[in-house]
C-alpha atoms as a PDB file:
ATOM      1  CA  UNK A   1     154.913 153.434  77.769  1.00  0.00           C
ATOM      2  CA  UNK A   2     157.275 152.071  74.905  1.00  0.00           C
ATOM      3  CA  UNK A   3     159.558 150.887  77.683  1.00  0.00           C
ATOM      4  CA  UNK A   4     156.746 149.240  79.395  1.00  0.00           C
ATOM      5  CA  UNK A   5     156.434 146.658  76.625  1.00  0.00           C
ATOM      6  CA  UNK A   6     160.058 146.198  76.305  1.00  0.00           C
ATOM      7  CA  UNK A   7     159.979 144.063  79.314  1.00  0.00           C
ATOM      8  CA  UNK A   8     159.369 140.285  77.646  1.00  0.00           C
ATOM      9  CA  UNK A   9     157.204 139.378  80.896  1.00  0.00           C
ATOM     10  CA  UNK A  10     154.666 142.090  80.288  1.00  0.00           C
ATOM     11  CA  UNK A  11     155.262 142.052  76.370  1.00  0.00           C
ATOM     12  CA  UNK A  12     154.441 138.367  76.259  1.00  0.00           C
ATOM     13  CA  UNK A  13     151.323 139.097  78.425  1.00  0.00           C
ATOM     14  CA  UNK A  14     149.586 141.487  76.697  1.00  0.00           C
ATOM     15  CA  UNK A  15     150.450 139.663  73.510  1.00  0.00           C
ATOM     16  CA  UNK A  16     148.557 136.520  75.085  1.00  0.00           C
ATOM     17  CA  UNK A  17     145.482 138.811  76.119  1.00  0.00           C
ATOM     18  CA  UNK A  18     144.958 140.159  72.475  1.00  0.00           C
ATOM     19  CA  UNK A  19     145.334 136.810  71.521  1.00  0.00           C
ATOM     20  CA  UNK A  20     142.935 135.467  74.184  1.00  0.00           C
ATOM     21  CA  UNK A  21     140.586 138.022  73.208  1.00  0.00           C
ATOM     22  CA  UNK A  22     140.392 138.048  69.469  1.00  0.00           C
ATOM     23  CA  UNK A  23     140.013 133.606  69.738  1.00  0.00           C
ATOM     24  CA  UNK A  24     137.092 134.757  72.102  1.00  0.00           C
ATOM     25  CA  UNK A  25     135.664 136.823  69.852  1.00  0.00           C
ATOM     26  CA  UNK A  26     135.743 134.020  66.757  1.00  0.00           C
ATOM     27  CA  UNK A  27     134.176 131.440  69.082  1.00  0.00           C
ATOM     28  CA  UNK A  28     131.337 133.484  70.060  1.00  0.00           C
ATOM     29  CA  UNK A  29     131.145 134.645  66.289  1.00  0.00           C
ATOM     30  CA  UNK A  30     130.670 131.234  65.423  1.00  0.00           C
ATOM     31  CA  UNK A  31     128.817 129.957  68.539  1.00  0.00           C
ATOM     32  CA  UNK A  32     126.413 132.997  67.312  1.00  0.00           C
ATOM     33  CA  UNK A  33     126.210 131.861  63.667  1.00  0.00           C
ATOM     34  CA  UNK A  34     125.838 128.164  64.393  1.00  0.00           C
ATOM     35  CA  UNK A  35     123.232 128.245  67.759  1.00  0.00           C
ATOM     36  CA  UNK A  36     120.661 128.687  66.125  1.00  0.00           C
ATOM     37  CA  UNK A  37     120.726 126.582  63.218  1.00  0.00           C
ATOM     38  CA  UNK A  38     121.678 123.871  65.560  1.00  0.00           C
ATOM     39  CA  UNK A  39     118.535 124.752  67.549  1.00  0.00           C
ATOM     40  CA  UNK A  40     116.363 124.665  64.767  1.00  0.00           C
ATOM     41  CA  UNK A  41     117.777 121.147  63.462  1.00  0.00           C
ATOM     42  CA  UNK A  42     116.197 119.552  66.821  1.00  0.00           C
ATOM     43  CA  UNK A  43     113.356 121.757  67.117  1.00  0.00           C
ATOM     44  CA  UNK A  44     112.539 120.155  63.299  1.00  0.00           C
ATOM     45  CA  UNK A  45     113.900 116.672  64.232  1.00  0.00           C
ATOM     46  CA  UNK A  46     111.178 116.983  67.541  1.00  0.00           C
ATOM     47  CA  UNK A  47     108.447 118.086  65.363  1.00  0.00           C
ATOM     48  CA  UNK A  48     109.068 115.034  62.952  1.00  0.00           C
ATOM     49  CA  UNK A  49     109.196 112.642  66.298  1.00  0.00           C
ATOM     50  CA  UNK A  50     105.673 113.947  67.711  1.00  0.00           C
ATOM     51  CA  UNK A  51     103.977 113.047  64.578  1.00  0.00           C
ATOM     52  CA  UNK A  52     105.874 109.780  64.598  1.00  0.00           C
ATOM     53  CA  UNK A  53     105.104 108.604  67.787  1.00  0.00           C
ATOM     54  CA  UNK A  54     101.235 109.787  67.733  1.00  0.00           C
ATOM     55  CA  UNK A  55      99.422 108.993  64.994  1.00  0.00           C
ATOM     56  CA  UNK A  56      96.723 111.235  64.173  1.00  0.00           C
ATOM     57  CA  UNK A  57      98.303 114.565  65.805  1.00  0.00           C
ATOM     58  CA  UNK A  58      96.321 117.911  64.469  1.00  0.00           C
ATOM     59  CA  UNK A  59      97.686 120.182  66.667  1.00  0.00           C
ATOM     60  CA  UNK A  60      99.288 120.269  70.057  1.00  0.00           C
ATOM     61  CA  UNK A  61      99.657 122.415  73.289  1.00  0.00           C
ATOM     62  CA  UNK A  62     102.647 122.956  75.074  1.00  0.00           C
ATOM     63  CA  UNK A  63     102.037 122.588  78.867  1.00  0.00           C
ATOM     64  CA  UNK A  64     103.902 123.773  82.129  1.00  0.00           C
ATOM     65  CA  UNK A  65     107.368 121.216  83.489  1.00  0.00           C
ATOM     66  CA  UNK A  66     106.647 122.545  86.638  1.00  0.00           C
ATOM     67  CA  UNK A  67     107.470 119.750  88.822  1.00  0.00           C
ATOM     68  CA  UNK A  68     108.741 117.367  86.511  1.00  0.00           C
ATOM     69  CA  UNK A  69     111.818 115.835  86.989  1.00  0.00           C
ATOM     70  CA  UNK A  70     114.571 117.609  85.411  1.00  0.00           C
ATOM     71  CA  UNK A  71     115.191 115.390  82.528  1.00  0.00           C
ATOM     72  CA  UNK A  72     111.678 116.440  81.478  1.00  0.00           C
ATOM     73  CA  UNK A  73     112.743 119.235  78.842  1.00  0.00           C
ATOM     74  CA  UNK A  74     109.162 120.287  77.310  1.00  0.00           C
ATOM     75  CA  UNK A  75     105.103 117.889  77.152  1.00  0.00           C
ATOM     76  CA  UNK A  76     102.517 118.729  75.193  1.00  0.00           C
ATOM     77  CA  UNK A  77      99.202 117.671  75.208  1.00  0.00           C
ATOM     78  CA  UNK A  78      98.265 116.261  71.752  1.00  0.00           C
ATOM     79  CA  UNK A  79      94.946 116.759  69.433  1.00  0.00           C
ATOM     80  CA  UNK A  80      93.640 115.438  66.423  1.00  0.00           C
ATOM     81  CA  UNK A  81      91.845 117.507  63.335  1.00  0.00           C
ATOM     82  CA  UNK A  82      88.806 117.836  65.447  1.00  0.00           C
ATOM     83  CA  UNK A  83      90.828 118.988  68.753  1.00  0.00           C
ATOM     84  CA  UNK A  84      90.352 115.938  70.773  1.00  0.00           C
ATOM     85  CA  UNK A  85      93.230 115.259  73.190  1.00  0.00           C
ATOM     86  CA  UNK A  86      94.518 111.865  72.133  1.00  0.00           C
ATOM     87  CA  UNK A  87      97.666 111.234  74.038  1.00  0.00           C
ATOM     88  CA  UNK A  88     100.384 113.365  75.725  1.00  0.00           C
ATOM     89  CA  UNK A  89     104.175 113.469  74.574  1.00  0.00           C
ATOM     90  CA  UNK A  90     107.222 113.918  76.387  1.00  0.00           C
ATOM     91  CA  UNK A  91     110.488 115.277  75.632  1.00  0.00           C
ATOM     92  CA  UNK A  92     113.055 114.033  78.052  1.00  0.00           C
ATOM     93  CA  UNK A  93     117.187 114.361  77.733  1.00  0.00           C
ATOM     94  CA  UNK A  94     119.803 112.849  79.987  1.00  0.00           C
ATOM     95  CA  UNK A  95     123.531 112.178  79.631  1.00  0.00           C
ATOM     96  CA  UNK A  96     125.534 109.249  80.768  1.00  0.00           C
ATOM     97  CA  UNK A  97     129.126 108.561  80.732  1.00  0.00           C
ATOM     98  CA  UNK A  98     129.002 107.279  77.067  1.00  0.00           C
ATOM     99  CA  UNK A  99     127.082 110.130  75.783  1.00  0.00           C
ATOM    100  CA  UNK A 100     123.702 112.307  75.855  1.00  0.00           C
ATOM    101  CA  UNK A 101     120.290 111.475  73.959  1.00  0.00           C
ATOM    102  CA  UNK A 102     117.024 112.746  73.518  1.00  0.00           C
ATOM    103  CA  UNK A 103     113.689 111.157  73.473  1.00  0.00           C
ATOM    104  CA  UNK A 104     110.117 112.269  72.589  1.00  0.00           C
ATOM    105  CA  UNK A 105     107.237 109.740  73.976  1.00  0.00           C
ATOM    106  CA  UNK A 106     103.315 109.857  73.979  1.00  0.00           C
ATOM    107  CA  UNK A 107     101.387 107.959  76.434  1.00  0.00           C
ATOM    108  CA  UNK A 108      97.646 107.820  76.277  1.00  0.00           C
ATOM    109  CA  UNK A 109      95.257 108.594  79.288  1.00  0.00           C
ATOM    110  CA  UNK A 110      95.098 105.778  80.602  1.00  0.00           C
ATOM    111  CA  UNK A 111      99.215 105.075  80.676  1.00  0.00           C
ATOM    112  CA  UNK A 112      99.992 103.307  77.784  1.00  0.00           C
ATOM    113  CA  UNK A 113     103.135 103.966  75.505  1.00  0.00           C
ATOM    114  CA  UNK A 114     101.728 105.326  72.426  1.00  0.00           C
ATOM    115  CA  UNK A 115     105.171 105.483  70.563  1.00  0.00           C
ATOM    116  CA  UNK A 116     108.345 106.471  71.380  1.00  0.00           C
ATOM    117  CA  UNK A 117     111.393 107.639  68.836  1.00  0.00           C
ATOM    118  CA  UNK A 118     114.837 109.169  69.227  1.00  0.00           C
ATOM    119  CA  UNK A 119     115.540 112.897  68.682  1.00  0.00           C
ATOM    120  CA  UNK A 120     119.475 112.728  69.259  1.00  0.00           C
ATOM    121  CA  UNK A 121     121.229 109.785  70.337  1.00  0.00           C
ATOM    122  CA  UNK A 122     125.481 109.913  70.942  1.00  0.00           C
ATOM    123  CA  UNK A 123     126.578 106.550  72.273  1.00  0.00           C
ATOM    124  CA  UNK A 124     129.122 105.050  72.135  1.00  0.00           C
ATOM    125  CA  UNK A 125     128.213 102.050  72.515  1.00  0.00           C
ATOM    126  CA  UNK A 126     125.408  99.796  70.117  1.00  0.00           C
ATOM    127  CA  UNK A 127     122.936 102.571  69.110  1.00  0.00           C
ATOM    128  CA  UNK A 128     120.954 100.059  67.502  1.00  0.00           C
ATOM    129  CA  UNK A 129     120.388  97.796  70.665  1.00  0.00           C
ATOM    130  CA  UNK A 130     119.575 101.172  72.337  1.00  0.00           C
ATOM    131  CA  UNK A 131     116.838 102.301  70.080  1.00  0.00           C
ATOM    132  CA  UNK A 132     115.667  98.612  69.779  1.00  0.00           C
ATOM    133  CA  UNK A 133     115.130  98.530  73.422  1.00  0.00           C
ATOM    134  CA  UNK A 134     113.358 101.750  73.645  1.00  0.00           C
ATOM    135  CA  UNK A 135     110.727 100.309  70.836  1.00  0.00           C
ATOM    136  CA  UNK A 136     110.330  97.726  72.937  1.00  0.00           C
ATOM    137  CA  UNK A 137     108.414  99.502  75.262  1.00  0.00           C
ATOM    138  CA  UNK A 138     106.411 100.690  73.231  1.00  0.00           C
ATOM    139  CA  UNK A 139     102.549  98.837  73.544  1.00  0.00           C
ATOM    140  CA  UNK A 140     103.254  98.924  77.368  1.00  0.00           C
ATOM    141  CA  UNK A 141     102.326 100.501  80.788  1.00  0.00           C
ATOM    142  CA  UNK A 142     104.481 103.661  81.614  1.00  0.00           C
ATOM    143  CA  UNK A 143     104.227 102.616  84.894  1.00  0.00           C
ATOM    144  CA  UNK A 144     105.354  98.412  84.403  1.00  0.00           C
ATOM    145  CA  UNK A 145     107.842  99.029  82.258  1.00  0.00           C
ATOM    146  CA  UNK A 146     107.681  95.567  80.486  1.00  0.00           C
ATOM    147  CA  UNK A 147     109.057  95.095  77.469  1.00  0.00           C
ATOM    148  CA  UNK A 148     107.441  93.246  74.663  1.00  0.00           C
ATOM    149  CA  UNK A 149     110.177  90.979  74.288  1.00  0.00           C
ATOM    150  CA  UNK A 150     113.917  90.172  74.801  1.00  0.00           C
ATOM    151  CA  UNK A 151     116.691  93.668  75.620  1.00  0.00           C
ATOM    152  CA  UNK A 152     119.592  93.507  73.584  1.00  0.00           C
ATOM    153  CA  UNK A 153     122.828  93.414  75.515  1.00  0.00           C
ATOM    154  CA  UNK A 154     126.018  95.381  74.963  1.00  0.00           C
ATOM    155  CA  UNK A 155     125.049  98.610  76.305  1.00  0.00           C
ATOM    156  CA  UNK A 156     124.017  98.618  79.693  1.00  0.00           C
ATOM    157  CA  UNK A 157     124.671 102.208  80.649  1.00  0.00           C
ATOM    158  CA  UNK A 158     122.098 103.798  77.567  1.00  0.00           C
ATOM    159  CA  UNK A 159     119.254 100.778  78.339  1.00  0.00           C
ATOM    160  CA  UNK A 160     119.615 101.981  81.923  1.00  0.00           C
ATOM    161  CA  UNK A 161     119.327 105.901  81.047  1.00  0.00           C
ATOM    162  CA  UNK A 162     116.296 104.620  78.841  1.00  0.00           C
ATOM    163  CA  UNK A 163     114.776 103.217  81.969  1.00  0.00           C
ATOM    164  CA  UNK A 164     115.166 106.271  83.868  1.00  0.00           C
ATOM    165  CA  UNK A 165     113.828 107.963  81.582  1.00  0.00           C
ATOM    166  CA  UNK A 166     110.480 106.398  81.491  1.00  0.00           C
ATOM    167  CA  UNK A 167     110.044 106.095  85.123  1.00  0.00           C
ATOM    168  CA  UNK A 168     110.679 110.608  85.055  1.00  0.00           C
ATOM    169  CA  UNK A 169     108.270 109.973  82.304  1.00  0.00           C
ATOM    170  CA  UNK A 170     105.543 108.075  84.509  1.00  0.00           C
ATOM    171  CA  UNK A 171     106.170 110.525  87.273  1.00  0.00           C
ATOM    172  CA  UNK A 172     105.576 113.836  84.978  1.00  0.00           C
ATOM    173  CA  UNK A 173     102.325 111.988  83.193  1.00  0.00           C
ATOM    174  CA  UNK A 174     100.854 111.632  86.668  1.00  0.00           C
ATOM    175  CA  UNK A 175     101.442 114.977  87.283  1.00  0.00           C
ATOM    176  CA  UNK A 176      99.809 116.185  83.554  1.00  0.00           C
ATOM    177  CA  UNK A 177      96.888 114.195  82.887  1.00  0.00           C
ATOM    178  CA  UNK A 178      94.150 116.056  84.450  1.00  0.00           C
ATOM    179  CA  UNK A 179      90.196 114.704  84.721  1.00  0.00           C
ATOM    180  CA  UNK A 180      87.674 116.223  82.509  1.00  0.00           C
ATOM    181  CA  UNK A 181      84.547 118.316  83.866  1.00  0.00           C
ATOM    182  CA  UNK A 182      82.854 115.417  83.292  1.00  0.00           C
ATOM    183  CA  UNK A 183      85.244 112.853  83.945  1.00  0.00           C
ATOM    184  CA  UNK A 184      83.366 109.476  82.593  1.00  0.00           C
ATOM    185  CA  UNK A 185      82.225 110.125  79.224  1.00  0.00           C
ATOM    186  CA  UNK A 186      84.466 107.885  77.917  1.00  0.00           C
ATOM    187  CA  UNK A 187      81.986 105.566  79.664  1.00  0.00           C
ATOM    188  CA  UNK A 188      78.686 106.551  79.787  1.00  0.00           C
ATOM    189  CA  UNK A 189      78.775 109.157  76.517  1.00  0.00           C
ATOM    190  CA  UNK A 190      78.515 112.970  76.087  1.00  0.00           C
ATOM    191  CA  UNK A 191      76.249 114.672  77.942  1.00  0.00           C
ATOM    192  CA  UNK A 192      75.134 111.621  81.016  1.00  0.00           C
ATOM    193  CA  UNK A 193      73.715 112.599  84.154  1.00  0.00           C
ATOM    194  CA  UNK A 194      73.528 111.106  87.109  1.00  0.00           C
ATOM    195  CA  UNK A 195      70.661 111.024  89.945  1.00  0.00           C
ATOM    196  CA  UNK A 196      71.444 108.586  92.940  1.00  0.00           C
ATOM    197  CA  UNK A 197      69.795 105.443  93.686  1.00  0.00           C
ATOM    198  CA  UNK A 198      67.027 106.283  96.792  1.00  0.00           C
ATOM    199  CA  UNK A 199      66.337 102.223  96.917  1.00  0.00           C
ATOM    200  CA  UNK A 200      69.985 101.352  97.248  1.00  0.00           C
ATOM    201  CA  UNK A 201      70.971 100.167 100.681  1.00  0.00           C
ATOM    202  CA  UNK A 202      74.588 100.731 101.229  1.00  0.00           C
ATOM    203  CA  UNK A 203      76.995  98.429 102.471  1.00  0.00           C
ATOM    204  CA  UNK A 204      80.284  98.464 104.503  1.00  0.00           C
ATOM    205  CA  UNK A 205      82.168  98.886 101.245  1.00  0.00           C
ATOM    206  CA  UNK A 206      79.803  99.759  98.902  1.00  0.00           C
ATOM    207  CA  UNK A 207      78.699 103.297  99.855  1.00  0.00           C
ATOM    208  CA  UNK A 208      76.127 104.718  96.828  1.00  0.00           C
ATOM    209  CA  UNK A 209      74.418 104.590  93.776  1.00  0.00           C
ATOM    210  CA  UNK A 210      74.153 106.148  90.651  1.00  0.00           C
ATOM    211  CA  UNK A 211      71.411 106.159  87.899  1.00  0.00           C
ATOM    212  CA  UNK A 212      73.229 106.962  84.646  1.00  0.00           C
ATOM    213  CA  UNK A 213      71.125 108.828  81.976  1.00  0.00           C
ATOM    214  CA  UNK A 214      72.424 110.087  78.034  1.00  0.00           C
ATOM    215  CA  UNK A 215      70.931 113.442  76.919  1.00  0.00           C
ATOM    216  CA  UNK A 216      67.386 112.031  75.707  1.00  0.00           C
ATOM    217  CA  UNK A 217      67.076 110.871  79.640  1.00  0.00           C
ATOM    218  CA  UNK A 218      67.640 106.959  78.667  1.00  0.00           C
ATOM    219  CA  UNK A 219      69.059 105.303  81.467  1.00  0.00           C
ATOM    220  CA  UNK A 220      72.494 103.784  80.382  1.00  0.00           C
ATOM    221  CA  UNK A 221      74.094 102.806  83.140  1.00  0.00           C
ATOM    222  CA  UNK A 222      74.890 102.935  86.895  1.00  0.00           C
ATOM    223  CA  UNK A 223      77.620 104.311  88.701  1.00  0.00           C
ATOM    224  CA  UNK A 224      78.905 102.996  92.115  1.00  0.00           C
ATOM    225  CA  UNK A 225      81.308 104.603  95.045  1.00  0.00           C
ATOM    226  CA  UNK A 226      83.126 102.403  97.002  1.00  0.00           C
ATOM    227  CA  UNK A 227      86.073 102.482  99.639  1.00  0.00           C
ATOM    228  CA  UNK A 228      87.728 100.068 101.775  1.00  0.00           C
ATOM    229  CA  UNK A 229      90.793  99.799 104.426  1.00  0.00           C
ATOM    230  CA  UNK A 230      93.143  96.747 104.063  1.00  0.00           C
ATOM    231  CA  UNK A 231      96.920  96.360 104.387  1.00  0.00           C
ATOM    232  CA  UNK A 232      99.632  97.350 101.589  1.00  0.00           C
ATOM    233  CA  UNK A 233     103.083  96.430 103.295  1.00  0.00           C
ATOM    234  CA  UNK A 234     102.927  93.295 104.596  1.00  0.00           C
ATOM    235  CA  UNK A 235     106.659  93.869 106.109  1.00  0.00           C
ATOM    236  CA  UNK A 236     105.925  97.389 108.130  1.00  0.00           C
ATOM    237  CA  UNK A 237     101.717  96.176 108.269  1.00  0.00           C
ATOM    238  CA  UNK A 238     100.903  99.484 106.945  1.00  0.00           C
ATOM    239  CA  UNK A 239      97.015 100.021 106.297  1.00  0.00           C
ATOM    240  CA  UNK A 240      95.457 102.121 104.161  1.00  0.00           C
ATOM    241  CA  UNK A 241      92.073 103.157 102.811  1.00  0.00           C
ATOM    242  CA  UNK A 242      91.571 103.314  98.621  1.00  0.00           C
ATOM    243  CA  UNK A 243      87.986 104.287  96.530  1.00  0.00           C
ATOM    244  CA  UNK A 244      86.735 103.086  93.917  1.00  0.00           C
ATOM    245  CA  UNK A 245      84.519 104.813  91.196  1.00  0.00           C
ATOM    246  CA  UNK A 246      82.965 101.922  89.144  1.00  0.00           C
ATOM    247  CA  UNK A 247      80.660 102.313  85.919  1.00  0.00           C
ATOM    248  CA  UNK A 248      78.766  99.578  84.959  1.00  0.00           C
ATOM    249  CA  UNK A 249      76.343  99.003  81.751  1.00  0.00           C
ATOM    250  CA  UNK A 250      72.922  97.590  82.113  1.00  0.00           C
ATOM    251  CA  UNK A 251      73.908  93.808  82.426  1.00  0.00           C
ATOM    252  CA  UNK A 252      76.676  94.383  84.505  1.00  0.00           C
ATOM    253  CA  UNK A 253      80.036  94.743  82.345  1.00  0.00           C
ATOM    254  CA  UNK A 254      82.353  97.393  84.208  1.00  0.00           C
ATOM    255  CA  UNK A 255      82.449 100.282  81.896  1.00  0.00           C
ATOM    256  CA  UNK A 256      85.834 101.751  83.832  1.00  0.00           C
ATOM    257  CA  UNK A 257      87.100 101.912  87.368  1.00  0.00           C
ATOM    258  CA  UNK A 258      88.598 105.398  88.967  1.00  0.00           C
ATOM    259  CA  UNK A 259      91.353 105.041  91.241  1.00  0.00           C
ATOM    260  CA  UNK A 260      91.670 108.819  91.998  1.00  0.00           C
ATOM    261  CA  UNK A 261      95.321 109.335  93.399  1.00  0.00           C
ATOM    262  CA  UNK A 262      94.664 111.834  95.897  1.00  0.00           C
ATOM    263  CA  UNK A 263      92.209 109.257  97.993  1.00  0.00           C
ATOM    264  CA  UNK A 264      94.352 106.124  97.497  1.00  0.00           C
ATOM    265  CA  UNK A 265      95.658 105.521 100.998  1.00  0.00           C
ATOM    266  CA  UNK A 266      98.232 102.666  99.925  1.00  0.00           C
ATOM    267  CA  UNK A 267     101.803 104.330  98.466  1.00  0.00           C
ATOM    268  CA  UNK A 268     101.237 107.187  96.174  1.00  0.00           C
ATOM    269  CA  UNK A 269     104.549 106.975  93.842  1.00  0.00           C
ATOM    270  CA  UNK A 270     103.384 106.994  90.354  1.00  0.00           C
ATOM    271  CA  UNK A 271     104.963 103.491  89.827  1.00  0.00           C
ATOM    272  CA  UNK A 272     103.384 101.588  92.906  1.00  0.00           C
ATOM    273  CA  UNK A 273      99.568 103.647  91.632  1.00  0.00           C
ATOM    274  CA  UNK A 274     100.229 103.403  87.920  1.00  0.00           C
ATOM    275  CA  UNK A 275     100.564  99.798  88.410  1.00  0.00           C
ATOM    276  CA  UNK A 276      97.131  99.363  89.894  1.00  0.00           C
ATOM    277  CA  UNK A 277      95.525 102.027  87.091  1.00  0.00           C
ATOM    278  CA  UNK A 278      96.603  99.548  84.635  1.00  0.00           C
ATOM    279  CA  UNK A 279      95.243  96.568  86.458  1.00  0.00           C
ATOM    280  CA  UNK A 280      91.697  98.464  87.007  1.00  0.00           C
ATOM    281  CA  UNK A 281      91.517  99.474  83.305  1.00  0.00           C
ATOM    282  CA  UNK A 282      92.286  95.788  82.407  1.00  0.00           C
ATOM    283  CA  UNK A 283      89.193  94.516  83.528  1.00  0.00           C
ATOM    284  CA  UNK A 284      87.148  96.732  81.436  1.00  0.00           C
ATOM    285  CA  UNK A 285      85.049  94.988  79.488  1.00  0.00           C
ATOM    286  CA  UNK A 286      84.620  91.984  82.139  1.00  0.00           C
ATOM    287  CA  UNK A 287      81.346  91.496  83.744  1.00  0.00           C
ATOM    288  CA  UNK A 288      80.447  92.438  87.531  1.00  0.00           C
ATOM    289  CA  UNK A 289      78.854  89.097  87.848  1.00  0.00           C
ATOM    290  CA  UNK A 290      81.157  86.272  87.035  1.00  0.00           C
ATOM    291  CA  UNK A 291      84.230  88.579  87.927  1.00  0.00           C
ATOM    292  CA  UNK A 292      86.323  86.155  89.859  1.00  0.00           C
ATOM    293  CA  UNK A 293      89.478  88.310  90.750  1.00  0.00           C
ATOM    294  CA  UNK A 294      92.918  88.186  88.932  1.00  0.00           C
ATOM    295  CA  UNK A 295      95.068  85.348  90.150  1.00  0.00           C
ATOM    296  CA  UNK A 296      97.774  86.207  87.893  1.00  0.00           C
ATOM    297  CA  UNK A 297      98.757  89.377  90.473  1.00  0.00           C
ATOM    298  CA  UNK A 298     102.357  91.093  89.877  1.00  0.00           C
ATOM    299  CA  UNK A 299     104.923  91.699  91.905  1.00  0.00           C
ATOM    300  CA  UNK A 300     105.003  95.595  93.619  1.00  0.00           C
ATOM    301  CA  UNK A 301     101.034  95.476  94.289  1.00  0.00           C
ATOM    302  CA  UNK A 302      99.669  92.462  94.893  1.00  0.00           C
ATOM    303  CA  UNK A 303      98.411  93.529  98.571  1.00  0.00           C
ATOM    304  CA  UNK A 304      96.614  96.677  96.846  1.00  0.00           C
ATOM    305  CA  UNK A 305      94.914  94.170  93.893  1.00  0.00           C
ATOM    306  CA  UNK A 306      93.722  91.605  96.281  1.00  0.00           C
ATOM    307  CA  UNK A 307      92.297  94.255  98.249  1.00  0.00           C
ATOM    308  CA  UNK A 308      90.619  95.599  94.875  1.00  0.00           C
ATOM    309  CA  UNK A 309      89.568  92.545  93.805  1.00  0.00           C
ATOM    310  CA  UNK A 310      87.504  91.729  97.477  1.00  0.00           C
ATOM    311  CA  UNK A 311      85.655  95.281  96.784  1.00  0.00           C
ATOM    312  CA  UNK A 312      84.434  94.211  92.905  1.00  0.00           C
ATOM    313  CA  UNK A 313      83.337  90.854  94.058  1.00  0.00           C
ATOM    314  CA  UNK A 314      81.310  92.913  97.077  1.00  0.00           C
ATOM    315  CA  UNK A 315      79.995  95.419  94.541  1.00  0.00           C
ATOM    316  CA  UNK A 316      79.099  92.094  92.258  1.00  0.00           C
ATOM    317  CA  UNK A 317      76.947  90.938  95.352  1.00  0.00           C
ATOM    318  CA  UNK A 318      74.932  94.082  95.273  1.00  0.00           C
ATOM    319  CA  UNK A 319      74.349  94.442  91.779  1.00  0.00           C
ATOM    320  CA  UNK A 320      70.903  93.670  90.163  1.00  0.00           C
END
């Protein structure tokens, strides 16, 4: 054996091994050491960002990524004191060839950017233009993705991993928000019911009618169904079918519009639908009556919103 390791070859081997071994051994010792401080640094620095960017946060449960895209790293579904859900936050992280960052960002029901706030950000390029571009979003439609003013240049590569980011975002918060038992209370109050209209006479796009009663039997409301076919691609003349759950008040001002994704016939991505969510919630608030359609139509949908608009000003015709 001790002539064995007289040969330099072998010697200088098994001296390299030990070596290789016992540097091994120190990085893991360290690795094990420093883990899971490091871990708990951004698990704090996260818990700090939720209750940044959503005001009013109580309490929160963590929900399933199933699905998600794969920069989607945790959501949660966010309560207040009184454990209402008032928004949904997102953890996302995604590298680049500058660097890596993580963001947390709550979006209300409805779409909206709550807030949105850095957890780690190594760039190197103009950090500050990157995190002023992300709070630019903020105030906006997940699924627009219009800022609320001017992007600062100089670092192209992080404002472009922002924007992927949010569009994962808009896909995972379609897949998360999920309608309530009784899905228009936000509209008619806790506790409605609803018996349909026996007078109404339907129409080729307007298909029923609701009666909308609170808990002491008051009528509050009505509630109308309607569906239509029109075209979505001009290019390819693709036609599709989408319905329409309207609420309206007693004089006629629209209360909220459903756009349910699984019967909207036009294309399903969560940026071509989100878009025309966030059109139907902006005309809450309008009347039924002297709606007149939105002329001021963007880009992406504008086949789908013309289409929408045609079915409001047929369910105007019909209400009394």
């Amino acid at each position: 054996m001790k002539k064995l390791f007289e040969k330099p070859l072998i010697h200088y081997t098994f001296v390299l091994t030990i070596v290789s071994i016992v540097c091994g051994l120190a990085i893991g010792g360290v690795n094990f050491i420093t883990a899971p401080i490091i871990d708990d640094n951004i698990a704090e620095a996260k818990l700090e960002a939720f209750n940044l960017v959503l005001p009013g946060l109580g309490d929160f449960e963590e929900v399933s990524v199933d699905g998600d895209p794969a920069t989607i790293v945790s959501k949660v579904i966010g309560k207040n004191a009184e454990g209402q859900t008032i928004g949904y936050i997102y953890e996302a992280y995604a590298t680049n060839k500058f660097g890596y960052m993580r963001i947390v960002i709550s979006v209300d029901a409805s779409g909206v950017i709550i807030g949105a706030d850095f957890v780690e950000i190594n760039q190197t390029l103009n950090v500050a233009g990157t995190k002023n571009n992300l709070a630019l979003y903020v105030g906006t439609s997940i699924y627009d993705l219009e800022p609320n003013g001017d992007l600062s240049s100089g670092a192209t590569y992080s404002l472009n991993t922002v924007k992927a980011i949010l569009n994962d975002v808009a896909v995972a918060h379609a897949n998360t928000v999920v309608a309530p038992a009784l899905p228009y209370e936000d509209w008619f109050g806790m506790n409605y019911t609803m018996e349909e209209d026996g007078t109404f006479v339907p129409t080729n796009v307007v298909f029923s009618k609701h009666i909308v009663k609170d808990e002491n039997n008051v009528v509050v409301g009505y509630f109308y169904h309607m569906s239509e076919e029109g075209v979505y691609n001009g290019y390819e003349h693709s036609i599709g079918t989408i319905h329409l759950y309207v609420g309206l008040g007693l004089d006629g001002t629209i209360l909220g519009i459903d756009l349910p994704k699984d019967e909207f016939g036009h294309t399903k991505t969560s940026q071509f639908w989100g878009k025309n969510v966030t059109y139907v919630n902006s005309l809450v608030g309008s009347n039924i009556d002297s709606f007149g359609g939105n002329e001021d139509l963007a880009a992406g949908s504008s086949n789908t919103r013309v289409l929408i608009d045609a079915m409001l000003l047929s369910l105007g015709g019909v209400f009394e």
